[in-house]
C-alpha atoms as a PDB file:
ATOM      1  CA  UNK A   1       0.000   0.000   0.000  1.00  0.00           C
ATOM      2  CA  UNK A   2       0.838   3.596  -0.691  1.00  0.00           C
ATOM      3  CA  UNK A   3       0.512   6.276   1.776  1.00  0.00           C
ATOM      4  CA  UNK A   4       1.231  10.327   1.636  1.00  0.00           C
ATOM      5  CA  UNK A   5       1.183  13.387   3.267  1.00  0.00           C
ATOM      6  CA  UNK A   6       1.282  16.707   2.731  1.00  0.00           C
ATOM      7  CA  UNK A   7       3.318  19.502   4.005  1.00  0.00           C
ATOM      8  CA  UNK A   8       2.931  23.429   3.447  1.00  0.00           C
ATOM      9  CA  UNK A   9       6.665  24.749   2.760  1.00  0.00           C
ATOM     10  CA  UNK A  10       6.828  27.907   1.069  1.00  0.00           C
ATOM     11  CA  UNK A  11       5.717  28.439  -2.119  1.00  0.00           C
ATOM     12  CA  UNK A  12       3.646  26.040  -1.704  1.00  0.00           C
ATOM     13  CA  UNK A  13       3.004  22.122  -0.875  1.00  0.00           C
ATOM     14  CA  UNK A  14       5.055  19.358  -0.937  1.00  0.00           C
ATOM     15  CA  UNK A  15       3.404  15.225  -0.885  1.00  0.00           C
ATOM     16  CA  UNK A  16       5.737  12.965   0.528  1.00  0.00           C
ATOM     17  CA  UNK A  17       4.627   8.911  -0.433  1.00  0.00           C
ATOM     18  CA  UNK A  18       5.957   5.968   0.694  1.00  0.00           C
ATOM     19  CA  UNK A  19       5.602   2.487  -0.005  1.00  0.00           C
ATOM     20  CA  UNK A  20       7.040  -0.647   1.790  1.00  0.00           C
ATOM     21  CA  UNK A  21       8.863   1.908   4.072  1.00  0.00           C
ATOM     22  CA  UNK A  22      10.832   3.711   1.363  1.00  0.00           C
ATOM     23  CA  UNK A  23      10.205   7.178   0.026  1.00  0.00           C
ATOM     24  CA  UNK A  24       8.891   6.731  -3.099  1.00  0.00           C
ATOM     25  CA  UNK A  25       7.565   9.920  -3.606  1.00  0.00           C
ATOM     26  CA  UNK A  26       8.008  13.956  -2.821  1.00  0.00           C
ATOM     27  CA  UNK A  27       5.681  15.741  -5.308  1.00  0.00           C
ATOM     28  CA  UNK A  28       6.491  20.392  -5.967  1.00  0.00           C
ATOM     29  CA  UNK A  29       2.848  21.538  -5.452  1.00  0.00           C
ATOM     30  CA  UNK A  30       1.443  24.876  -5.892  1.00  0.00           C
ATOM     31  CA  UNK A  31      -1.233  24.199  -4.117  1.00  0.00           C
ATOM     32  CA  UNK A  32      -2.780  21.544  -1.995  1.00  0.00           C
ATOM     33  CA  UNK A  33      -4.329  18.884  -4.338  1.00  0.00           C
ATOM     34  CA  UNK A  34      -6.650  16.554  -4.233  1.00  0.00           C
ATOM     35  CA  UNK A  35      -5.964  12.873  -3.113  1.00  0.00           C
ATOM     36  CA  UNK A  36      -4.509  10.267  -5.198  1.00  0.00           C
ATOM     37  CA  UNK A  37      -6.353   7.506  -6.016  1.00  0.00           C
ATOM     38  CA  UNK A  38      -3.538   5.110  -5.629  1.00  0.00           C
ATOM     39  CA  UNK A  39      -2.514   6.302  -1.812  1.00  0.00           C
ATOM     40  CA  UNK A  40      -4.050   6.532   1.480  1.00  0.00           C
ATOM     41  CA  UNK A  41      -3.272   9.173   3.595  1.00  0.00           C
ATOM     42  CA  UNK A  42      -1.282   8.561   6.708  1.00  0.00           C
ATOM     43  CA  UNK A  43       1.001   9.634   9.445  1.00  0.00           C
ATOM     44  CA  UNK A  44       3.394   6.898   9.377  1.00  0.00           C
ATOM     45  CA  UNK A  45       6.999   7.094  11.330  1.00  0.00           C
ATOM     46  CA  UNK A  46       8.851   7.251   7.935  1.00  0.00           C
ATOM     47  CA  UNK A  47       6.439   9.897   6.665  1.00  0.00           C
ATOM     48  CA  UNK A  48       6.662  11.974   9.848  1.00  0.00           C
ATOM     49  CA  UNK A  49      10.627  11.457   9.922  1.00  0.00           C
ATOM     50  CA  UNK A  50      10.461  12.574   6.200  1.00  0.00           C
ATOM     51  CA  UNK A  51       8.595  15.743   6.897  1.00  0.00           C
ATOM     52  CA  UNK A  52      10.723  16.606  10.480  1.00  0.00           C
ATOM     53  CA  UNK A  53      14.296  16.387   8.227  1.00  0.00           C
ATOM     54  CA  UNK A  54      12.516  18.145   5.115  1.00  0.00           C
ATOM     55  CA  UNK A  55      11.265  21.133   7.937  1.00  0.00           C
ATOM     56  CA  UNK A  56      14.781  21.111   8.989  1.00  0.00           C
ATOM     57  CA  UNK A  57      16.168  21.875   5.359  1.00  0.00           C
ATOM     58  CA  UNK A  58      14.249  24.239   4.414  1.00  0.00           C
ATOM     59  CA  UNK A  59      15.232  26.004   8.055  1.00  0.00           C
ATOM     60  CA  UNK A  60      18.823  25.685   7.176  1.00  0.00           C
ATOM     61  CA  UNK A  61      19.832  23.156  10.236  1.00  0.00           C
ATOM     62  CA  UNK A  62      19.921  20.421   7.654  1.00  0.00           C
ATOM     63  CA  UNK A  63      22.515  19.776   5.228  1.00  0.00           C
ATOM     64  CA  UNK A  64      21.476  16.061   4.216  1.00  0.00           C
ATOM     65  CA  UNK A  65      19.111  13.350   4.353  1.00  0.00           C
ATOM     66  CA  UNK A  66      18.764   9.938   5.713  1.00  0.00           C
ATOM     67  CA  UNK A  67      15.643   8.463   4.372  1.00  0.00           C
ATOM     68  CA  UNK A  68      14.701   5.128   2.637  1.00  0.00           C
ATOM     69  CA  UNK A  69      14.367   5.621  -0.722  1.00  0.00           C
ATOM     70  CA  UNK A  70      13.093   3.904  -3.715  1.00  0.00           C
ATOM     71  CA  UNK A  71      12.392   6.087  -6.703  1.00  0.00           C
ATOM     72  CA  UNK A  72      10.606   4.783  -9.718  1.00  0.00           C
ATOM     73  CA  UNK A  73      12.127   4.779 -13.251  1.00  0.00           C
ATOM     74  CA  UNK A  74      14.003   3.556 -15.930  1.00  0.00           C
ATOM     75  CA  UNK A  75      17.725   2.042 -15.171  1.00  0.00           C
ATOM     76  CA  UNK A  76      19.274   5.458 -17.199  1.00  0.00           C
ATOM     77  CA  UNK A  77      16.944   7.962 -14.807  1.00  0.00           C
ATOM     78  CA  UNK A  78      18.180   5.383 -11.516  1.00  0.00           C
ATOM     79  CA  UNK A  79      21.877   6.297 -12.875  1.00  0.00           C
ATOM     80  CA  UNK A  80      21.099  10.260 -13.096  1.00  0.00           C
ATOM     81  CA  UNK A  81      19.500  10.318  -9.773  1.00  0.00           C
ATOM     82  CA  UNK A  82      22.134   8.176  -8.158  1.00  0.00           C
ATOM     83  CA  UNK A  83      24.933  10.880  -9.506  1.00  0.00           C
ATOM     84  CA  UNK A  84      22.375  13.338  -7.865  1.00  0.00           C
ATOM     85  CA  UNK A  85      22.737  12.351  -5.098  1.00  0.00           C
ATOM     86  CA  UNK A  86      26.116  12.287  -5.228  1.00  0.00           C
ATOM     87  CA  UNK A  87      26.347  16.300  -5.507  1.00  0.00           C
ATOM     88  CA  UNK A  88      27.163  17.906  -2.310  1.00  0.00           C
ATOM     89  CA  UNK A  89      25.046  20.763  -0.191  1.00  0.00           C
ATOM     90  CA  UNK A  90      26.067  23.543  -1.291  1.00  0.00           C
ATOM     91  CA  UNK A  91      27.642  22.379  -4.723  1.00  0.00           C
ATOM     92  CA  UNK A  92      25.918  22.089  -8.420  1.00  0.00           C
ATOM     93  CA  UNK A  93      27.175  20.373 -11.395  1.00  0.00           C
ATOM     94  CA  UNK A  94      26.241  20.609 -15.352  1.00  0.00           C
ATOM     95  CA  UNK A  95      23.776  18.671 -17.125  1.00  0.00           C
ATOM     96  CA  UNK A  96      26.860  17.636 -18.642  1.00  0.00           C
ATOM     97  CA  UNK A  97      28.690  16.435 -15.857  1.00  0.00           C
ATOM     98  CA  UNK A  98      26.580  14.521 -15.072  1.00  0.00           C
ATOM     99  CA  UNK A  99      25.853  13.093 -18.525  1.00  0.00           C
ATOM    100  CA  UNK A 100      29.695  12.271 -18.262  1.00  0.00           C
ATOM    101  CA  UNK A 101      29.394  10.639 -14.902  1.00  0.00           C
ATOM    102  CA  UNK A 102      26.858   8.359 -15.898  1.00  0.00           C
ATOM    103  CA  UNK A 103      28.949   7.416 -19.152  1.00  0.00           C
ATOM    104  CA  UNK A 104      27.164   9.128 -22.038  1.00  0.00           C
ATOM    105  CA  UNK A 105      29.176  12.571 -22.141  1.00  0.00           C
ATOM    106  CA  UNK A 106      26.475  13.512 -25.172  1.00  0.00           C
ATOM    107  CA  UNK A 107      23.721  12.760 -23.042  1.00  0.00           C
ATOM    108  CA  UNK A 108      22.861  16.262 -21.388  1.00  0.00           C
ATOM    109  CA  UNK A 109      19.555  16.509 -22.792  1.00  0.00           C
ATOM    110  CA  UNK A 110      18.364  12.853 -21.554  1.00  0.00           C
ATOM    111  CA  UNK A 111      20.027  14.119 -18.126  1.00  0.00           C
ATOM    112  CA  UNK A 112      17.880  16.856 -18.026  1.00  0.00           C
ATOM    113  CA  UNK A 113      14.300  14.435 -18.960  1.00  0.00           C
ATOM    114  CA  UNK A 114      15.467  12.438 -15.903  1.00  0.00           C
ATOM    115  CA  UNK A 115      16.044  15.720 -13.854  1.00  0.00           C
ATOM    116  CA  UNK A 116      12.565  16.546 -15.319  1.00  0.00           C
ATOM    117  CA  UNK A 117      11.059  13.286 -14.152  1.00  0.00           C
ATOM    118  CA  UNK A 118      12.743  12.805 -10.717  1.00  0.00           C
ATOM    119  CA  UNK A 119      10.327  11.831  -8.143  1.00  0.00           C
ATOM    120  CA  UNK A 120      11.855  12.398  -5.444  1.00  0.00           C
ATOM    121  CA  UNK A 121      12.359  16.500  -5.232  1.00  0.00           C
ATOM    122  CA  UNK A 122      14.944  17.976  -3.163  1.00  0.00           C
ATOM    123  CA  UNK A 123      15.987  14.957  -1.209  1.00  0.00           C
ATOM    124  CA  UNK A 124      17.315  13.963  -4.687  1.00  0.00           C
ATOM    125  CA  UNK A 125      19.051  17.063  -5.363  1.00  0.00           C
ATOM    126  CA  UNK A 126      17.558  17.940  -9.306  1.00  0.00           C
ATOM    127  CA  UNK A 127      17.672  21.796  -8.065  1.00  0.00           C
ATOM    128  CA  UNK A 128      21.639  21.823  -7.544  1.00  0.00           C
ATOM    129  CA  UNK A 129      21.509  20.652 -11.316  1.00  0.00           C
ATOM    130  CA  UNK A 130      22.178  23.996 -13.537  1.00  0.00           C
ATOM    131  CA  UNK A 131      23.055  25.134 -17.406  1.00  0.00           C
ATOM    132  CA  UNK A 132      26.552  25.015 -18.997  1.00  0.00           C
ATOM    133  CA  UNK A 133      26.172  28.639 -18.302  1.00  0.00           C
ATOM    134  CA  UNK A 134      26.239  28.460 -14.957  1.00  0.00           C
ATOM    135  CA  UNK A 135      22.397  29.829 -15.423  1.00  0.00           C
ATOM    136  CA  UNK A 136      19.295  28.348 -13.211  1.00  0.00           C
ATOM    137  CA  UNK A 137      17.755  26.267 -16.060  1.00  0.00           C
ATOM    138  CA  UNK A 138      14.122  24.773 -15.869  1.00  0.00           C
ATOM    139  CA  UNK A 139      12.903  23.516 -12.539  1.00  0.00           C
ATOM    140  CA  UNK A 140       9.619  21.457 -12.094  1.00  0.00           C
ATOM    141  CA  UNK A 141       8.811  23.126  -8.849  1.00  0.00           C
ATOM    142  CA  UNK A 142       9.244  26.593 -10.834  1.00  0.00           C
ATOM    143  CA  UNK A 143      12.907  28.361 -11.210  1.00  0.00           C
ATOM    144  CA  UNK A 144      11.875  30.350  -8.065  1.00  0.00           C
ATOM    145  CA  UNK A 145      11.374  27.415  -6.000  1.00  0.00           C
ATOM    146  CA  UNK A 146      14.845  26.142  -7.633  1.00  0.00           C
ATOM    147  CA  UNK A 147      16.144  29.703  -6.552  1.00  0.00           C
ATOM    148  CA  UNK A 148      15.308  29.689  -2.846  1.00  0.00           C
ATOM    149  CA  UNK A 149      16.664  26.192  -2.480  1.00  0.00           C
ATOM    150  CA  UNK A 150      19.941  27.254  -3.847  1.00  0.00           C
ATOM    151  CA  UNK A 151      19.854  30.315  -1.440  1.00  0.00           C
ATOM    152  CA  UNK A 152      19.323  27.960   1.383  1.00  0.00           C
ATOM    153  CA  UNK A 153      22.168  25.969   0.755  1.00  0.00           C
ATOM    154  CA  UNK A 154      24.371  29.059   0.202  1.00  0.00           C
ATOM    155  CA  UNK A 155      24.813  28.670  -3.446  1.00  0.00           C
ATOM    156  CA  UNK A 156      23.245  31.879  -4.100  1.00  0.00           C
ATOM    157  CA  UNK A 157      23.563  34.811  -2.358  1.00  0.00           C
END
């Protein structure tokens, strides 16, 4: 079984799922939506723990996360998200760094669908992700949202 809750951090909401006590799931909403259809919704110790460390992060006392997790996707979007996770606080790397950590240098585009499609927002670092440029590129939770995360980790000033 599936179950979620949500949280109010600002701009917005985020839905944190789990499912056989792993986080499967932490969902950028702009506002509070309705139920899924495939969750219940439930204060469970990993959910709790899940929203505790997020409320942390977002008031600067946490730098990491130690949560369960077990995102959904295909073995090339595992791969991104792994080398996401690899990216420390405070650090951001290229969509093609990562494209040549993951062994397909020519690959930044596909890095950025998996950024795109990671499930797991901010405890799987997508935001620290930015353009060749060193420009804040698109951001599913909105390049604000993408802004004030890199702000709280000190990237931005």
């Amino acid at each position: 079984m599936k179950y979620y809750l949500d949280m109010p951090v600002p701009p917005g909401w985020l839905r944190i799922a789990e499912r056989n006590e792993a986080v499967v799931e932490i969902k950028i909403m702009r506002q509070q939506e309705a139920a899924p259809e495939d969750a219940e919704q439930r204060d469970t110790a990993l959910l709790l723990e899940a929203k505790r460390q997020l409320e942390e992060y977002f008031a600067g006392i946490r730098a990491g996360f130690s949560l369960p997790l077990a995102p959904e996707g295909t073995a090339f979007q595992k791969a991104v998200w792994k080398q996401l996770e690899a990216i420390p606080y405070g650090e951001t790397r290229t969509y093609g760094q990562i494209a040549a950590a993951v062994g397909n240098p020519n690959a930044s585009r596909a890095v950025g669908g998996a950024n795109h499609n990671n499930p797991i927002a901010i405890v799987i670092p997508c935001h620290r992700v930015i353009g060749a440029n060193s420009k804040l590129t698109g951001y599913a939770g909105g390049i604000d949202l993408k802004e004030a995360l890199l702000r709280i980790e000190g990237i931005i000033r």
